[in-house]
PDB file of N, CA and C in Angstrom:
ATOM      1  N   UNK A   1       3.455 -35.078  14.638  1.00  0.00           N
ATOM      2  CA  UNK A   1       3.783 -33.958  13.763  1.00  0.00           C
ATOM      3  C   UNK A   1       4.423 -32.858  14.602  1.00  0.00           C
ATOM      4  N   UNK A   2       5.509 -32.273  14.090  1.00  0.00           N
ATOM      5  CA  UNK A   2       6.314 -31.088  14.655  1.00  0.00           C
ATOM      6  C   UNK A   2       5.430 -29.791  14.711  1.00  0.00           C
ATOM      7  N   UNK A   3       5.557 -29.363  16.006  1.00  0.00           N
ATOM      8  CA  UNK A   3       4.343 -28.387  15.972  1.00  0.00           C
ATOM      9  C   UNK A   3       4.880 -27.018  15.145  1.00  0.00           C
ATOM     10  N   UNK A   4       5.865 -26.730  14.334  1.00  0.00           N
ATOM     11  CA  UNK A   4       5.883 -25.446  13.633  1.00  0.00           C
ATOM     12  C   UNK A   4       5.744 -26.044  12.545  1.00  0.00           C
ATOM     13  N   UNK A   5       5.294 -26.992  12.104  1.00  0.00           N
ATOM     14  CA  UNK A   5       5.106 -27.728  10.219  1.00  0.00           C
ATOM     15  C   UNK A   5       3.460 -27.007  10.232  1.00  0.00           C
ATOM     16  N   UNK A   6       3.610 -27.145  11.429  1.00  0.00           N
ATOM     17  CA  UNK A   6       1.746 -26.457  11.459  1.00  0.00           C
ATOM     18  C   UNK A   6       1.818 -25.224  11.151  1.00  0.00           C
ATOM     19  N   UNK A   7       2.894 -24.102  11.518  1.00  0.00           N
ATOM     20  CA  UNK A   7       2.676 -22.870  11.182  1.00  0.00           C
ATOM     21  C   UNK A   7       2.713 -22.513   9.380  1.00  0.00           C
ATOM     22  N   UNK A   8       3.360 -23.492   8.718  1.00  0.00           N
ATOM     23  CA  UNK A   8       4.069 -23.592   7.214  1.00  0.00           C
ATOM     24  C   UNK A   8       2.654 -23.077   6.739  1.00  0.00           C
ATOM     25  N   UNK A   9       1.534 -24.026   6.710  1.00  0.00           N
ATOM     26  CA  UNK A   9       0.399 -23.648   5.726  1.00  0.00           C
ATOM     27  C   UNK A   9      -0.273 -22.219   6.267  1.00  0.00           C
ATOM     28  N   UNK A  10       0.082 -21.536   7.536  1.00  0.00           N
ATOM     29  CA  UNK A  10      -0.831 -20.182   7.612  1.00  0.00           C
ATOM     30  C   UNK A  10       0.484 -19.004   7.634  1.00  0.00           C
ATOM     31  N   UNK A  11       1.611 -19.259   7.553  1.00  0.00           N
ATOM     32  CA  UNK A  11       2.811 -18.255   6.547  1.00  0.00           C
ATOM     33  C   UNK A  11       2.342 -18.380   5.589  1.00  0.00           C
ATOM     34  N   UNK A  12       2.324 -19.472   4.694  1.00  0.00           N
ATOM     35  CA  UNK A  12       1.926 -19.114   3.214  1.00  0.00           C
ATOM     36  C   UNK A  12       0.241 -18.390   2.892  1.00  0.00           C
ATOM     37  N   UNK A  13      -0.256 -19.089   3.543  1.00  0.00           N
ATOM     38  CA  UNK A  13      -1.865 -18.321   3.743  1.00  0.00           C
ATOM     39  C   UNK A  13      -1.421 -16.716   3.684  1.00  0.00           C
ATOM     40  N   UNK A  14      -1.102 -15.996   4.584  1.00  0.00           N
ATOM     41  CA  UNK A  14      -0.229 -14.516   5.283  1.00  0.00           C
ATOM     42  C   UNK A  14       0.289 -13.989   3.644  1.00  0.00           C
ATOM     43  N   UNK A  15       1.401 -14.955   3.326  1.00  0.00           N
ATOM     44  CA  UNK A  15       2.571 -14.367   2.224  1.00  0.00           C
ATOM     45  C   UNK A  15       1.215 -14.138   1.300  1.00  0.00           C
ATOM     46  N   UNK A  16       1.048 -14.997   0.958  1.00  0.00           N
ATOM     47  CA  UNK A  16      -0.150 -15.099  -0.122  1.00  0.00           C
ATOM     48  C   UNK A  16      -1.386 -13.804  -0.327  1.00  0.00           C
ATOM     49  N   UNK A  17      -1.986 -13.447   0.871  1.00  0.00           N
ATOM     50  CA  UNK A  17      -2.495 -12.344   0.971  1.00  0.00           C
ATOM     51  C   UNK A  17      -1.853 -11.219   0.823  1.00  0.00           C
ATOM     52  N   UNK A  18      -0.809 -10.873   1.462  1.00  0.00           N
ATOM     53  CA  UNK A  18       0.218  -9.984   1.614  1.00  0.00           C
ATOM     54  C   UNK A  18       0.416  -9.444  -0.044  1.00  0.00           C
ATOM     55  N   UNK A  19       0.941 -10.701  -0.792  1.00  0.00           N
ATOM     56  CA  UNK A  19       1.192 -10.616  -2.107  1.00  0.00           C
ATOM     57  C   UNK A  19       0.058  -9.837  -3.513  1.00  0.00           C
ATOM     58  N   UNK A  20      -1.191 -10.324  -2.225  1.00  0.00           N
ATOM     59  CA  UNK A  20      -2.261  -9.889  -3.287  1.00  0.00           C
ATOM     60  C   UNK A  20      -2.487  -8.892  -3.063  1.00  0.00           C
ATOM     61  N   UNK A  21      -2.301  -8.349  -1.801  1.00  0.00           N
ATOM     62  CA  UNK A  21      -2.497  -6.822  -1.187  1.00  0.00           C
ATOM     63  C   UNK A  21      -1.826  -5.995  -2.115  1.00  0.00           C
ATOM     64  N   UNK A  22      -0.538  -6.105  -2.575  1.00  0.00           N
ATOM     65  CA  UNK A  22       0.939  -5.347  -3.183  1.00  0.00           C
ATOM     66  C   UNK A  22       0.301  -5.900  -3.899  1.00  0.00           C
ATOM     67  N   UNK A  23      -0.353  -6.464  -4.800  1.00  0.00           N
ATOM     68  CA  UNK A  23      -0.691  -6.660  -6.174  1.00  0.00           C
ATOM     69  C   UNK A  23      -1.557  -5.989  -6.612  1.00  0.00           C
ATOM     70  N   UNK A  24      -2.673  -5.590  -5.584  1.00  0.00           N
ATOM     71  CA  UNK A  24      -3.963  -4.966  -6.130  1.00  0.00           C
ATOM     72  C   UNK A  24      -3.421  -3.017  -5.715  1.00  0.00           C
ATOM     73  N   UNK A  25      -2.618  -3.108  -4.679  1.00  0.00           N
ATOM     74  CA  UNK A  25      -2.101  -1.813  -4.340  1.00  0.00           C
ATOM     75  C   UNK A  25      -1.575  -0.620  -5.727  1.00  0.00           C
ATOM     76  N   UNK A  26      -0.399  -1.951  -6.297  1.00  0.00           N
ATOM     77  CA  UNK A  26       0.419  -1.502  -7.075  1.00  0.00           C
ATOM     78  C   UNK A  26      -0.868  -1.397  -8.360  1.00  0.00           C
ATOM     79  N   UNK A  27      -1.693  -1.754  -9.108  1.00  0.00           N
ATOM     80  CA  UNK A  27      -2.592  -2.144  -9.865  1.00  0.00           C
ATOM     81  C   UNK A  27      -3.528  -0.518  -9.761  1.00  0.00           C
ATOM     82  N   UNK A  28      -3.825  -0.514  -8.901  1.00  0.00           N
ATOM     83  CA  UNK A  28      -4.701   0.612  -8.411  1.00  0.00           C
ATOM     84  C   UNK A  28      -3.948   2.088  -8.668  1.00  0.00           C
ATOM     85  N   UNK A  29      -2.738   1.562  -7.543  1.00  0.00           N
ATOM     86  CA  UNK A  29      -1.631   3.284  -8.166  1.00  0.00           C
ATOM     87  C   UNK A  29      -1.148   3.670  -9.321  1.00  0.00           C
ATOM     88  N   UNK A  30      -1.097   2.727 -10.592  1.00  0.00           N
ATOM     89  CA  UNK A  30      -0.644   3.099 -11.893  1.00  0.00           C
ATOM     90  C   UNK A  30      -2.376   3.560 -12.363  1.00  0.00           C
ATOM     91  N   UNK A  31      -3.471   2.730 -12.595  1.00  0.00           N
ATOM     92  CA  UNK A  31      -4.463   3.458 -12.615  1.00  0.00           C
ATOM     93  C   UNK A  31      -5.434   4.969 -12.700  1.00  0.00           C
ATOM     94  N   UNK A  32      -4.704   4.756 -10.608  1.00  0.00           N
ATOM     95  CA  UNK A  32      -5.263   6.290 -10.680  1.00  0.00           C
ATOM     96  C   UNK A  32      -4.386   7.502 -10.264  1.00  0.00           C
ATOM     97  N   UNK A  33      -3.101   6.953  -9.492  1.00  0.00           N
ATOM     98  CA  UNK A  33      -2.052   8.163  -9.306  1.00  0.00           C
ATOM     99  C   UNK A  33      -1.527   8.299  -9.818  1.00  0.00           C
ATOM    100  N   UNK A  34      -1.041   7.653 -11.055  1.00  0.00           N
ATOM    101  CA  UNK A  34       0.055   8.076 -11.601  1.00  0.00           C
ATOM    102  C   UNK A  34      -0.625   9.192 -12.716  1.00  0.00           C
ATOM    103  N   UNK A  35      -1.610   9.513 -12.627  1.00  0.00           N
ATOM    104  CA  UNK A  35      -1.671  10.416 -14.117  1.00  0.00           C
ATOM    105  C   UNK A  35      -1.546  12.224 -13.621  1.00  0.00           C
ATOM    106  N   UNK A  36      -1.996  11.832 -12.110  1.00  0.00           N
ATOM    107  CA  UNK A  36      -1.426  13.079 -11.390  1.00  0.00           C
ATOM    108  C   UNK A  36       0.309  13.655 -11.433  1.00  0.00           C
ATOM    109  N   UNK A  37       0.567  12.369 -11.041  1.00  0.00           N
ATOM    110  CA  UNK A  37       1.786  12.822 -10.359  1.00  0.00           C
ATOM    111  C   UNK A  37       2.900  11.270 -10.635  1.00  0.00           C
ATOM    112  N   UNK A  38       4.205  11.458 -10.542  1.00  0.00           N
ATOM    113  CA  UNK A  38       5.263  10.373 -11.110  1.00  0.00           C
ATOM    114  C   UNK A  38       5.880   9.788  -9.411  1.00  0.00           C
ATOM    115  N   UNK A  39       6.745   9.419  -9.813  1.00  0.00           N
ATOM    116  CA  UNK A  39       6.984   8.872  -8.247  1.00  0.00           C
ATOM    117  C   UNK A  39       7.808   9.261  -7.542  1.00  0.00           C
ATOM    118  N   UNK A  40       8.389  10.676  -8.209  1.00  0.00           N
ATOM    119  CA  UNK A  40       9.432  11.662  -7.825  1.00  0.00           C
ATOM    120  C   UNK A  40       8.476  12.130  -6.134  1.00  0.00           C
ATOM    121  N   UNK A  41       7.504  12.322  -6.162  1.00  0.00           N
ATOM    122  CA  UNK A  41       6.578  13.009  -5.014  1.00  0.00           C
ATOM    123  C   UNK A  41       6.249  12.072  -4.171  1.00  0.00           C
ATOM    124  N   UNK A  42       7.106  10.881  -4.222  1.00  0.00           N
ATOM    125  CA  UNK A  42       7.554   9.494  -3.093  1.00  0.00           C
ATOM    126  C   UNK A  42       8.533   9.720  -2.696  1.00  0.00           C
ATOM    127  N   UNK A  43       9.712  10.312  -3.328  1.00  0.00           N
ATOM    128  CA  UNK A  43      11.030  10.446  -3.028  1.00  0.00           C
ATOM    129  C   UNK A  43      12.114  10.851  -2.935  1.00  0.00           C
ATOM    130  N   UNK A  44      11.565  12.805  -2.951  1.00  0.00           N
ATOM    131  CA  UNK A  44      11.695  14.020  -3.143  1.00  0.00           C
ATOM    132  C   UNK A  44      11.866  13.888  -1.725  1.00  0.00           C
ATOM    133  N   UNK A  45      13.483  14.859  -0.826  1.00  0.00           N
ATOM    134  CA  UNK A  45      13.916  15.192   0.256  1.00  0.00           C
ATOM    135  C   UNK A  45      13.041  15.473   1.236  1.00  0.00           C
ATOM    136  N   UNK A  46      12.020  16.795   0.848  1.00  0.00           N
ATOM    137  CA  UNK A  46      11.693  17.408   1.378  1.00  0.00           C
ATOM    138  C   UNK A  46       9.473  16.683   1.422  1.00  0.00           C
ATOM    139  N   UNK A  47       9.474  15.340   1.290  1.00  0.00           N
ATOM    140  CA  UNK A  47       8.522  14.962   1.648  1.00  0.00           C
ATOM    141  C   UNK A  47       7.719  15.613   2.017  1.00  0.00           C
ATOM    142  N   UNK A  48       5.630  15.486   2.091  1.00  0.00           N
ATOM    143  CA  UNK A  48       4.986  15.864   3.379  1.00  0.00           C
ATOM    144  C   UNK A  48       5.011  14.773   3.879  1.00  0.00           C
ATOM    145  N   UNK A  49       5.085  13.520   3.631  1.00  0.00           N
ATOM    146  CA  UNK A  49       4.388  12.209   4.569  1.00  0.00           C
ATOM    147  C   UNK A  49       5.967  11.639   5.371  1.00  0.00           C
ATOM    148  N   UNK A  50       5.505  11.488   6.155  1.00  0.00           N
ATOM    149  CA  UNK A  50       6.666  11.013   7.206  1.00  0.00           C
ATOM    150  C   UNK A  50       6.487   9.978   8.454  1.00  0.00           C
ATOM    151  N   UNK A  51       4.785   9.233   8.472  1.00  0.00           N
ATOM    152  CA  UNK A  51       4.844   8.311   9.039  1.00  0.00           C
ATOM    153  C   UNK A  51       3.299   7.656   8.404  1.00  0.00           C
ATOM    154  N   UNK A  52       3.611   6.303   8.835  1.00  0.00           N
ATOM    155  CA  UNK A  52       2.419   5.353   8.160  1.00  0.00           C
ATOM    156  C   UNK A  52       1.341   6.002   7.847  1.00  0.00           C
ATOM    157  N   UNK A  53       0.630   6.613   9.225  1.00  0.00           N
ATOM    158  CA  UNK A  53      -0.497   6.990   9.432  1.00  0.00           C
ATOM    159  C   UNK A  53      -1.023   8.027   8.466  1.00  0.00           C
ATOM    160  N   UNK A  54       0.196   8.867   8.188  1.00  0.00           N
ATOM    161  CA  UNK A  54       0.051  10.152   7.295  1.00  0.00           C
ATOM    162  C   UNK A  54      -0.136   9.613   6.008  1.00  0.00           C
ATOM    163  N   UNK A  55       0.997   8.335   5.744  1.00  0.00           N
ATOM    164  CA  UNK A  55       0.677   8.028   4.559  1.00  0.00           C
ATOM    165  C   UNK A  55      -1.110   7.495   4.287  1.00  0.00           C
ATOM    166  N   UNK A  56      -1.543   6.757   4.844  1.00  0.00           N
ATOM    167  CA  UNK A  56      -2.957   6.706   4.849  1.00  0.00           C
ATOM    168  C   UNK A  56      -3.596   7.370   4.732  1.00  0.00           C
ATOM    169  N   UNK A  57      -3.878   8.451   5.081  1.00  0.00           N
ATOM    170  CA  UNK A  57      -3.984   9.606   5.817  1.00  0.00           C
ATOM    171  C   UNK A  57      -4.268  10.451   4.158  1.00  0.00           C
ATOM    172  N   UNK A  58      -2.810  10.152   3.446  1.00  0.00           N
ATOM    173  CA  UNK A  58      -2.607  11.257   2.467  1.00  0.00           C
ATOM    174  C   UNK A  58      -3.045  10.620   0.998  1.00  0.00           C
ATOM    175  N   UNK A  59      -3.244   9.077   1.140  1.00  0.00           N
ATOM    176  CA  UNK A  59      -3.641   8.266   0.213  1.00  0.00           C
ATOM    177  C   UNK A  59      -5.276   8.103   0.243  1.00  0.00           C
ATOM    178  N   UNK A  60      -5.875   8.427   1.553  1.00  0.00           N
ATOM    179  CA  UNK A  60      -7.181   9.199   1.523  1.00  0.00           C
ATOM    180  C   UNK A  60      -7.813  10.131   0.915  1.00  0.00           C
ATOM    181  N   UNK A  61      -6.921  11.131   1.194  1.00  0.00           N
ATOM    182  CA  UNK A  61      -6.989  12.929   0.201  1.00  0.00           C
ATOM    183  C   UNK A  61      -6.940  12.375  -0.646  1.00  0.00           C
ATOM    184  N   UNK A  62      -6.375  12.204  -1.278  1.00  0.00           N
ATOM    185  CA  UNK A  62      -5.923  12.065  -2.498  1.00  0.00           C
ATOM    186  C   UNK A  62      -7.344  11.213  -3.399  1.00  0.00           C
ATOM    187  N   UNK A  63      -7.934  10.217  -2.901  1.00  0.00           N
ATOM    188  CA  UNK A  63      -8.613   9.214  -3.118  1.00  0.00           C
ATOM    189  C   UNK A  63     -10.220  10.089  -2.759  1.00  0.00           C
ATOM    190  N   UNK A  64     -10.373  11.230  -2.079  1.00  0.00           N
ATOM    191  CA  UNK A  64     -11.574  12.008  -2.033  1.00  0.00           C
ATOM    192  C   UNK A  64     -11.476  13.406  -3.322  1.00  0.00           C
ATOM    193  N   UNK A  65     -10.310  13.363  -3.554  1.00  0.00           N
ATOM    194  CA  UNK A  65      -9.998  14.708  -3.836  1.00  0.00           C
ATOM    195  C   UNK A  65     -10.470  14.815  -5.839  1.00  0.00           C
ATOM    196  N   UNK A  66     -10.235  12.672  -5.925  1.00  0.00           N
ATOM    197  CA  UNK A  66     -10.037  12.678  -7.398  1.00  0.00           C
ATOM    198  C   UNK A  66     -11.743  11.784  -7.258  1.00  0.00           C
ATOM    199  N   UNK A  67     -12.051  11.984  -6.665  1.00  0.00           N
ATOM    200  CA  UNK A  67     -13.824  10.889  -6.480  1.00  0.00           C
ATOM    201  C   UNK A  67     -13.548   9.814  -6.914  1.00  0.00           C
ATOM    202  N   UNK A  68     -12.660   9.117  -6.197  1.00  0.00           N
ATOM    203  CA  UNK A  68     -12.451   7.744  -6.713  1.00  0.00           C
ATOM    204  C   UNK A  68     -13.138   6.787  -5.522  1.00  0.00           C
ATOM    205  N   UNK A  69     -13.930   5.786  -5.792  1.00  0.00           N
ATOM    206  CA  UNK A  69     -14.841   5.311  -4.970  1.00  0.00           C
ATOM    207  C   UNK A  69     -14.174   3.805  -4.721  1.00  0.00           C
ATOM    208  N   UNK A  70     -13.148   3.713  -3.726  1.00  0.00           N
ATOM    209  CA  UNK A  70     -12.322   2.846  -3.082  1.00  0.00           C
ATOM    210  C   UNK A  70     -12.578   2.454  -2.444  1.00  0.00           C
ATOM    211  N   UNK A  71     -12.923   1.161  -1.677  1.00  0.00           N
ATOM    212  CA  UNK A  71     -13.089   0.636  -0.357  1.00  0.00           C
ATOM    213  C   UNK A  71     -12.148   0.922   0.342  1.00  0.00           C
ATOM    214  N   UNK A  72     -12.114   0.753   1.734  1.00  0.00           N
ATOM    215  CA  UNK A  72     -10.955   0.842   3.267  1.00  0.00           C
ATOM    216  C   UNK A  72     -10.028  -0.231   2.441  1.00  0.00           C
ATOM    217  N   UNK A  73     -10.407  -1.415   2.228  1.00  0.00           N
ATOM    218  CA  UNK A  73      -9.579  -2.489   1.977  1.00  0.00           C
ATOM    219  C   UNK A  73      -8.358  -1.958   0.663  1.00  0.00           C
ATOM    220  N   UNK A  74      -9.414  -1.454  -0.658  1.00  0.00           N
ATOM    221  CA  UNK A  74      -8.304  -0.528  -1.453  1.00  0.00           C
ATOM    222  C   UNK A  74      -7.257   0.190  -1.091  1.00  0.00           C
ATOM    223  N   UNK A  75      -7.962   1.207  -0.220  1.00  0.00           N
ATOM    224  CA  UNK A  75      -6.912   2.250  -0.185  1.00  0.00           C
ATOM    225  C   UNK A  75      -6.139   1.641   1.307  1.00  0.00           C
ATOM    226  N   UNK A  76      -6.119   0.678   2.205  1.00  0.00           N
ATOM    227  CA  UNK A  76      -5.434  -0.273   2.368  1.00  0.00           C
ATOM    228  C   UNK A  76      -4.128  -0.281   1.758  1.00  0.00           C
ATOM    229  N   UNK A  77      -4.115  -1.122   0.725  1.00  0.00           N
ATOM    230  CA  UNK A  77      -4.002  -1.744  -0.332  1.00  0.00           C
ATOM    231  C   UNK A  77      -2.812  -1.010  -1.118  1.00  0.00           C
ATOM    232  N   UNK A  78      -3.105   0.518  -1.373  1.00  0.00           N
ATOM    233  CA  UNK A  78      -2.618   0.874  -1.868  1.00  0.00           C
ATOM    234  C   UNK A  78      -1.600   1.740  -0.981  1.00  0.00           C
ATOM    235  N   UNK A  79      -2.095   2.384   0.297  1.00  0.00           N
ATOM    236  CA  UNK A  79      -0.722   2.419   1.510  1.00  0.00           C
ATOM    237  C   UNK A  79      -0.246   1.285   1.867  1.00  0.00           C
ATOM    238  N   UNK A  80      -0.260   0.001   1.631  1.00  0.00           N
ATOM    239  CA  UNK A  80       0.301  -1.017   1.846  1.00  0.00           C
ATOM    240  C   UNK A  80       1.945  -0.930   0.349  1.00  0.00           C
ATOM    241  N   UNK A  81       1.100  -1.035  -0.568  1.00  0.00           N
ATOM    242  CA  UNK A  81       1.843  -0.892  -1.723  1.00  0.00           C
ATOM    243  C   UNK A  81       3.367   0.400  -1.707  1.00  0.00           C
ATOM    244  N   UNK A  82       2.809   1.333  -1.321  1.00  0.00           N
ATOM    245  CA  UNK A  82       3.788   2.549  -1.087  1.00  0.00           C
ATOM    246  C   UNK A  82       4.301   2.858  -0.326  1.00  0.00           C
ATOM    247  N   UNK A  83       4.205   2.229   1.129  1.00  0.00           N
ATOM    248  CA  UNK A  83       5.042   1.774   1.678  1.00  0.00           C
ATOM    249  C   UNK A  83       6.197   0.729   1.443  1.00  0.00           C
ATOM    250  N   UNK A  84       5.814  -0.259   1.065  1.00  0.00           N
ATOM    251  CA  UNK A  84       6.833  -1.360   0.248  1.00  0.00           C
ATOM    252  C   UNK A  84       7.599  -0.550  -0.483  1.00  0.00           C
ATOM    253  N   UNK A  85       6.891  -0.305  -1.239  1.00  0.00           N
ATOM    254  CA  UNK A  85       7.782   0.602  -2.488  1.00  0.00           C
ATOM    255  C   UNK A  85       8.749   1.548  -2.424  1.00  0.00           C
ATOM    256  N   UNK A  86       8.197   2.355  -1.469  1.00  0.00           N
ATOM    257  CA  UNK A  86       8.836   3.705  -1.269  1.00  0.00           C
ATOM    258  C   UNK A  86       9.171   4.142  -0.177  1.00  0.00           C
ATOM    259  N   UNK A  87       8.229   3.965   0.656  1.00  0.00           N
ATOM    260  CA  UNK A  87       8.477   4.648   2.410  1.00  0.00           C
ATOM    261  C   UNK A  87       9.347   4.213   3.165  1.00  0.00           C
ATOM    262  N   UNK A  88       9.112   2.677   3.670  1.00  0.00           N
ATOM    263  CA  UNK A  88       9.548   1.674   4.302  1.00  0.00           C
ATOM    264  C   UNK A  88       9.411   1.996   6.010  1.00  0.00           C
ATOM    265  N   UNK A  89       8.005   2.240   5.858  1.00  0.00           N
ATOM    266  CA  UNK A  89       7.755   2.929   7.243  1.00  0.00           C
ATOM    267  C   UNK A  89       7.589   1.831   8.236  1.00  0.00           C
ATOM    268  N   UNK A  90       8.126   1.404   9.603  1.00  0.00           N
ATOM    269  CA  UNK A  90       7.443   0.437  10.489  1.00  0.00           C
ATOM    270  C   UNK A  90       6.285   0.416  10.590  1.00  0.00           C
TER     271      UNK A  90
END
């Protein structure tokens, strides 16, 4: 057997998670951010968030601020999501 046929089943393992991450991310942000705020405050010039960390960071606040009782993995989940979406932060 070709040794990268071996890598095929743990990419898809990866994609697969990945997918569910942005699934439960996106799921979570219509939920509970959007009733705050639209997605103009993703993509408005004059931003506050300007690197990953912040975004975490600000998807935290946000997630103490409204007592929403999220796991690490959620709010994960959901800076995973808004990044994809919106940031496109390394």
């Amino acid at each position: 057997m070709k040794p990268f046929l071996l890598f095929i089943p743990l990419l898809m393992l990866v994609t697969g998670v990945q997918a569910a991450s942005q699934n439960l991310g996106k799921e979570l942000h219509m939920k509970n951010c959007t009733s705050c705020h639209d997605s103009s405050v993703y993509t408005r010039a004059n931003r506050r968030v300007q690197s990953l960390p912040k975004l975490g960071s600000q998807v935290r606040l946000c997630k103490n601020n409204l007592g929403i009782t999220w796991f690490d993995d959620e709010v994960e989940a959901v800076t995973h999501f808004l990044n994809q979406e919106y940031y496109q932060f390394k």
